[in-house]
Protein backbone atom coordinates (compact mmCIF):
# COMPACT_ATOMS: atom_id res chain seq x y z
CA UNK A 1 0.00 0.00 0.00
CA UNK A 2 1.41 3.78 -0.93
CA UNK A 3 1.05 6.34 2.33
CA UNK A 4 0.67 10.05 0.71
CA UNK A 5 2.24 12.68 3.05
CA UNK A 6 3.01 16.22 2.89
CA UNK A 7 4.63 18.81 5.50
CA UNK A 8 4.04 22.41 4.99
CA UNK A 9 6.76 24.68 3.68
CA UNK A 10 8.33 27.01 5.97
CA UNK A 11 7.23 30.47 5.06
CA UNK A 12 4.79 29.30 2.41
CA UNK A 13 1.08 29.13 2.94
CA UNK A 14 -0.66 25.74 3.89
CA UNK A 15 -1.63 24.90 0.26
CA UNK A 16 1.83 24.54 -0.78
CA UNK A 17 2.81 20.95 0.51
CA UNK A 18 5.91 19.56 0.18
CA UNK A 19 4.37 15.89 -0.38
CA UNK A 20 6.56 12.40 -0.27
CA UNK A 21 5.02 9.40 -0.73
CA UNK A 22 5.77 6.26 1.73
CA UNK A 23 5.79 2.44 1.02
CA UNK A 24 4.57 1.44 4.48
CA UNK A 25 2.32 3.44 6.89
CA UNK A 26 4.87 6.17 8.76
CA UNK A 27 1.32 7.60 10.64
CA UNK A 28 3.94 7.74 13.69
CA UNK A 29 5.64 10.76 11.47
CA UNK A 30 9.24 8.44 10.63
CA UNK A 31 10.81 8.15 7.16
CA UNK A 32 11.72 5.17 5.91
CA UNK A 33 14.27 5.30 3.03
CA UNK A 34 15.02 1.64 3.20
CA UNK A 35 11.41 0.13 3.13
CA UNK A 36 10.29 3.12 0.30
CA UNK A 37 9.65 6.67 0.18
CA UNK A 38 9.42 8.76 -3.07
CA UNK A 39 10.47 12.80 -3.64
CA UNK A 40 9.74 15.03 -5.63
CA UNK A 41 12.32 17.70 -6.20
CA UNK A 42 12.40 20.91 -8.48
CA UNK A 43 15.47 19.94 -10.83
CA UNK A 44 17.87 23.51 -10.58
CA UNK A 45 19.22 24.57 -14.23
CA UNK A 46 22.32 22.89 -15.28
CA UNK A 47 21.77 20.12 -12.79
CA UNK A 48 21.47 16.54 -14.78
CA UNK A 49 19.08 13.94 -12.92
CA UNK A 50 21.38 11.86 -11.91
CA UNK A 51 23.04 14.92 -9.84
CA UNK A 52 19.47 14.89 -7.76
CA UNK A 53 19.70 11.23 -7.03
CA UNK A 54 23.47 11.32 -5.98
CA UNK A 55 22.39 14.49 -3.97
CA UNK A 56 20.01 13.16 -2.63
CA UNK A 57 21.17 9.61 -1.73
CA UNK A 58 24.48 11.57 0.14
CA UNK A 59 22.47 13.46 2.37
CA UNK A 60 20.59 10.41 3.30
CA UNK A 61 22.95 7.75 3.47
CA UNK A 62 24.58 10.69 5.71
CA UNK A 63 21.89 10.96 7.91
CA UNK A 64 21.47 6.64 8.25
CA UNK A 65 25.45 6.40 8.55
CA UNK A 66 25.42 3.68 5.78
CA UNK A 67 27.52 3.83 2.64
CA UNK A 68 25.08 3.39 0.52
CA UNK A 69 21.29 3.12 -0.37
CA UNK A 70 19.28 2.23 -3.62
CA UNK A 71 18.08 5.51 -4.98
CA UNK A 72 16.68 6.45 -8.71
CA UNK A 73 14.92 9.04 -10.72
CA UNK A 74 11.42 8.10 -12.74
CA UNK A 75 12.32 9.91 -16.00
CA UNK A 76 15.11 12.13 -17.13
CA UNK A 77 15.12 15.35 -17.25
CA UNK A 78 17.63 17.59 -19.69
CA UNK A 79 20.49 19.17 -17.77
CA UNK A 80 18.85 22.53 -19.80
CA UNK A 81 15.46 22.62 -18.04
CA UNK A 82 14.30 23.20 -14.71
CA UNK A 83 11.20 21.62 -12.95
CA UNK A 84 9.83 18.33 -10.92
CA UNK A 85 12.11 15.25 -10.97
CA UNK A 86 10.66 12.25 -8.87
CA UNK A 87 13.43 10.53 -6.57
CA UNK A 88 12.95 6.68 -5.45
CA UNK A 89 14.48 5.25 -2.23
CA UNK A 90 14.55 1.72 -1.02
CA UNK A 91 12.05 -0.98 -1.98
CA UNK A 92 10.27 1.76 -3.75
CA UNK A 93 12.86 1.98 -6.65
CA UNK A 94 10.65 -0.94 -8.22
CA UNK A 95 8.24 1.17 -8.95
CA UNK A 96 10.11 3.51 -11.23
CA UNK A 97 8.85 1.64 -14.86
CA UNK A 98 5.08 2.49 -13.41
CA UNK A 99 5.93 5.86 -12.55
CA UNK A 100 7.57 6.89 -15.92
CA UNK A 101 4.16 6.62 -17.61
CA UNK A 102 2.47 9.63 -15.39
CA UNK A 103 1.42 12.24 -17.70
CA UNK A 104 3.58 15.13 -17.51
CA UNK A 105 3.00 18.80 -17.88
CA UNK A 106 6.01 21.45 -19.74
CA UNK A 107 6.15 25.33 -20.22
CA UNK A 108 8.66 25.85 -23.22
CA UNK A 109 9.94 28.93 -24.67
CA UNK A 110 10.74 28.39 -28.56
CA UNK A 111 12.63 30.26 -30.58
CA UNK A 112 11.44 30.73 -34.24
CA UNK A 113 13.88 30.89 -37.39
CA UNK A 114 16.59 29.67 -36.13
CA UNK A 115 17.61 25.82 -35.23
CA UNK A 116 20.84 24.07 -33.43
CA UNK A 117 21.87 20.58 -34.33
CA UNK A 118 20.36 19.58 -31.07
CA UNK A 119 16.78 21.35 -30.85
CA UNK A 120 18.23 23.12 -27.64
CA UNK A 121 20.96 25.83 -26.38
CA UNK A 122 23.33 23.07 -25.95
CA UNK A 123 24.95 23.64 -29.31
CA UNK A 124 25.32 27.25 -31.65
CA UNK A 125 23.29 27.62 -34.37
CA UNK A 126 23.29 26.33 -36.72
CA UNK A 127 21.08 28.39 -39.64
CA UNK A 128 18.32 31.32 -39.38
CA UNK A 129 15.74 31.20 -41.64
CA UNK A 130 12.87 34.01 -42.79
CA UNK A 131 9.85 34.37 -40.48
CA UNK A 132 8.00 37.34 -42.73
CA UNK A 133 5.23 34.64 -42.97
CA UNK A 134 4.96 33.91 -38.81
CA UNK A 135 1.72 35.26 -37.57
CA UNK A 136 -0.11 34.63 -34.08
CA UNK A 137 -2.94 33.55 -36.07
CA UNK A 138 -0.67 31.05 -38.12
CA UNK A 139 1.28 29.90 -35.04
CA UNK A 140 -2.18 29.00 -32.96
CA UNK A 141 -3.59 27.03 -36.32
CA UNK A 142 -0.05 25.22 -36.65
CA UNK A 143 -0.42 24.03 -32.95
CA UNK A 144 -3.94 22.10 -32.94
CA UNK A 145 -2.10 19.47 -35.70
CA UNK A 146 0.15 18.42 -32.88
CA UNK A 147 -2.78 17.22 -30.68
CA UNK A 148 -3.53 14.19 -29.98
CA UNK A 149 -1.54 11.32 -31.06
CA UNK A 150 1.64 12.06 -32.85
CA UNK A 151 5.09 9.98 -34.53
CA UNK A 152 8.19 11.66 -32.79
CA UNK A 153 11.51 10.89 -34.18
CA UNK A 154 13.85 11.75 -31.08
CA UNK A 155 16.37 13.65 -31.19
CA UNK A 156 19.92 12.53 -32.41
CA UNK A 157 21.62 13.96 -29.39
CA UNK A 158 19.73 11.80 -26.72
CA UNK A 159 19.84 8.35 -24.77
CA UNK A 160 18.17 6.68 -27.50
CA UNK A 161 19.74 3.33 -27.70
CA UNK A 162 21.30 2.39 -30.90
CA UNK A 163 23.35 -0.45 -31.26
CA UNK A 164 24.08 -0.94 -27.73
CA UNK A 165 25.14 2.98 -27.63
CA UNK A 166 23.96 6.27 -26.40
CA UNK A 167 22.65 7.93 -29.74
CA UNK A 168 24.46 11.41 -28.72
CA UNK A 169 27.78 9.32 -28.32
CA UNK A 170 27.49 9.12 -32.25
CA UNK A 171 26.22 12.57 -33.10
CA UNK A 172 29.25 14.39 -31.01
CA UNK A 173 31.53 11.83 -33.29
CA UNK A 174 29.58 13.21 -35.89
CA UNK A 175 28.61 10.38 -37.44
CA UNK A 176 24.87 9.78 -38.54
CA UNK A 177 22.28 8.37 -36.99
CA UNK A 178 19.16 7.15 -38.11
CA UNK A 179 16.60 6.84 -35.26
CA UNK A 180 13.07 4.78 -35.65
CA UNK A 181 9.58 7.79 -35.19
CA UNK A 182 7.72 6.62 -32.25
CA UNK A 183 3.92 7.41 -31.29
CA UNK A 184 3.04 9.94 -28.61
CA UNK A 185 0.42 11.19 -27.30
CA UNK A 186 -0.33 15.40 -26.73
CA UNK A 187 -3.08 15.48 -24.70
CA UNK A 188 -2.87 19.27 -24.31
CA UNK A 189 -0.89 22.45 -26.56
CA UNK A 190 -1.59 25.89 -25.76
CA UNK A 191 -0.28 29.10 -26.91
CA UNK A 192 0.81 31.05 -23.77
CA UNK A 193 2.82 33.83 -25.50
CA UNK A 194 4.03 35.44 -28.79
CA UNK A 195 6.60 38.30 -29.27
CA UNK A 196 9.54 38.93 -31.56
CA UNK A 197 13.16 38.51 -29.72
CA UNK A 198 15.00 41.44 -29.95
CA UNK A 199 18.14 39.85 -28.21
CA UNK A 200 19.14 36.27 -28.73
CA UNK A 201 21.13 35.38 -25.65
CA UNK A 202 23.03 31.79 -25.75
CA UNK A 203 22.66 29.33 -22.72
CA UNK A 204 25.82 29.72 -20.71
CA UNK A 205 26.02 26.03 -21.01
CA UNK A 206 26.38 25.21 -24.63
CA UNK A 207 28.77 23.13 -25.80
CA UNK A 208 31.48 26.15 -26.76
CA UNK A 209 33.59 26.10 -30.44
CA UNK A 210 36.94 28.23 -29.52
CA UNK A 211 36.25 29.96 -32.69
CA UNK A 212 32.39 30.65 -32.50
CA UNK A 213 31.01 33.08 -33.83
CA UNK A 214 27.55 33.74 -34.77
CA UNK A 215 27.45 37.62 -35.00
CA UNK A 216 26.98 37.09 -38.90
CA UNK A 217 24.32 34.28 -38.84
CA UNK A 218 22.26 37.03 -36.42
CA UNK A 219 22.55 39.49 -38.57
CA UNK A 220 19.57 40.47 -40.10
CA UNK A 221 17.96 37.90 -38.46
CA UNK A 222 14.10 38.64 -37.16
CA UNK A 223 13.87 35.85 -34.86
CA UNK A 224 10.18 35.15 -32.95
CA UNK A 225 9.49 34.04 -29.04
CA UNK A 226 7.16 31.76 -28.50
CA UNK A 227 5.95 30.41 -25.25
CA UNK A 228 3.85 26.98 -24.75
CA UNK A 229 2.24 24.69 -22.51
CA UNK A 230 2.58 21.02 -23.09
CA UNK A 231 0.72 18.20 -21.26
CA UNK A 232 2.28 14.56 -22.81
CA UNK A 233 2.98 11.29 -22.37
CA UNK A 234 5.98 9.25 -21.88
CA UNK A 235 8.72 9.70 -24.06
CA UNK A 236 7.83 13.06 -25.44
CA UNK A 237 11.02 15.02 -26.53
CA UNK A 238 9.73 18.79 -26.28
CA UNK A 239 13.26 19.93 -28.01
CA UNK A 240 12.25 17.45 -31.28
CA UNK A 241 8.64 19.00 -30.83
CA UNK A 242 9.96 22.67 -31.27
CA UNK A 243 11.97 20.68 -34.13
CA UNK A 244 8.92 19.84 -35.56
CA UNK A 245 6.74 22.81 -35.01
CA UNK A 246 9.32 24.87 -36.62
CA UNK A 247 9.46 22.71 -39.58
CA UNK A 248 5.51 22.76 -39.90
CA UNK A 249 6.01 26.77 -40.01
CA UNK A 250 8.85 26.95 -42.52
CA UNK A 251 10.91 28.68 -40.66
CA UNK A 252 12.82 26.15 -38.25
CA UNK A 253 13.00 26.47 -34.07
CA UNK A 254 14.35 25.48 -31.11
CA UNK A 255 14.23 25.46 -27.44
CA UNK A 256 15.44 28.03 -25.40
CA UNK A 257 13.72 26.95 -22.09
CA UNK A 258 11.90 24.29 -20.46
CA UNK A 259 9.98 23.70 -17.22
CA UNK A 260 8.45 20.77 -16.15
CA UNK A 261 5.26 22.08 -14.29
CA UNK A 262 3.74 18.42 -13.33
CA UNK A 263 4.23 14.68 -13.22
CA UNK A 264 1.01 13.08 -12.12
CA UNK A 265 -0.76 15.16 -9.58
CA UNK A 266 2.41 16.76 -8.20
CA UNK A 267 2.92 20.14 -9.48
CA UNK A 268 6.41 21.83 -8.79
CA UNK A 269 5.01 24.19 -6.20
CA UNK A 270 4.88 21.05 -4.16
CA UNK A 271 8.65 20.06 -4.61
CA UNK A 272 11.83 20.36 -2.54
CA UNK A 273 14.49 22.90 -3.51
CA UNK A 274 17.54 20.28 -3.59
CA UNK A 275 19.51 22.73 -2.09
CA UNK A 276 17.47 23.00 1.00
CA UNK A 277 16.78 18.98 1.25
CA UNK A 278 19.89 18.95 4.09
CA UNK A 279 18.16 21.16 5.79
CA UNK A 280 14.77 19.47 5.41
CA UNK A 281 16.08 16.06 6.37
CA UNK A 282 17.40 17.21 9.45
CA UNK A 283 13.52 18.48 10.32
CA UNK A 284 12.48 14.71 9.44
CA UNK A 285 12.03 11.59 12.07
CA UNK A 286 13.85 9.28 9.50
CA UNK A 287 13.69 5.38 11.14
CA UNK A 288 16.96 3.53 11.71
CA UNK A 289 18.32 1.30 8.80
CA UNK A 290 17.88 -2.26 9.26
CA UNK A 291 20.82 -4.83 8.20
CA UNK A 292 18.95 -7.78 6.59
């Protein structure tokens, strides 16, 4: 049986919970990493997923005075975006395959006419295109064909396997890769804002060339903003959708920020700041670990 918790936030009002969810019944108030619990954290920028977990399992393997503990994430989360990441302890790490398929809920920011080998800000552009055609109108028809169910091909830069290899471990060799569509499901688009981008700033984190530089690709360039929210299923790449929505516009995208708003029922307003969890686990009553 699952046990649904939550402990207000200091500071925060009573309706936002930081909620965990335990494997046995902790009524008595203890945590218990080794028979189950699940997090739910809101992944900083930069951070990769497996940062959270090994985060995460320090600080509690810390606080237990073991070595070490089972601990995994339920779905990756680009080292680019921000947002909830759900964290498995214990006995509770078997249920990571049934969490992956919780709907999940993004806010992306696209750019339009320009696109990067990898749909994202991890690598320079790579070509700007005209956008003398992009319209709000046009943008908002071009959306509602993405509803619904869709064939994705995933991006070349990912942890698609091919071959027995990362597919990304190809592209950076620069070597092709041919990767198989796969059906989705978009249960929700919306338009949530339109504007033209005046400056094009680079993530800090690309992947730098020592002679980059893109002043002349800019130039002239009338590049769009565009701002949407996502609801999906498992496996949904929102960098190939910009990929795709900018193709279905003629005049190419990619993203320039992602959030991941939901996962289930928990929305990020509910998660823990991995930078405060120390502090949060020393708040807890976390039960003693048991040597089998």
């Amino acid at each position: 049986m699952i046990y649904i918790n939550s402990k207000p936030q200091e500071k925060e009002t009573c309706a936002n919970t930081i909620v965990h969810v335990s494997l046995e019944d902790n009524s008595d108030g203890y945590l218990n990493f080794q028979q189950g619990e699940i997090l739910h954290f809101d992944k900083p920028y930069g951070w990769t997923s497996f940062r959270v977990v090994k985060h995460v399992r320090h600080f509690i393997c810390e606080r237990l005075g073991v070595k070490t503990l089972k601990v995994g994430h339920a779905g990756t989360l680009d080292p680019l975006a921000t947002g909830v990441v759900t964290i498995c302890t214990g006995r509770a790490t078997k249920l990571i395959e049934q969490l992956q398929y919780h709907t999940k809920e993004y806010e992306a920011t696209l750019c339009l006419g320009a696109t990067t080998p990898s749909f994202d800000q991890e690598h320079p552009l790579d070509a700007t295109f005209s956008t003398t055609h992009i319209t709000r109108e046009l943008v908002e028809q071009t959306l509602q064909y993405f509803k619904g169910e869709i064939w994705q091909v995933p991006p070349v830069y990912s942890a698609c396997n091919v071959d027995g290899k990362r597919a990304y471990l190809y592209a950076r060799k620069g070597q092709e890769v041919e990767l198989k569509p796969k059906l989705l499901v978009i249960d929700e688009i919306e338009l949530l804002d339109f504007q033209r981008l005046a400056d094009y700033q680079p993530s800090p984190h690309r992947r730098r060339d020592p002679e980059e530089d893109q002043s002349d690709l800019l130039l002239g360039a009338e590049l769009y903003q565009l701002k949407i929210r996502v609801v999906c299923s498992k496996g949904t790449y929102i960098r190939a959708l910009a990929r795709d929505i900018g193709e279905a516009l003629h005049c190419g995208a990619h993203l320039m920020a992602l959030r991941r708003t939901r996962v289930g029922e928990v929305r990020v307003e509910r998660c823990l700041d991995p930078d405060q969890f120390e502090a949060w686990l020393k708040e807890q009553k976390v039960a003693p670990f048991k040597n089998d």
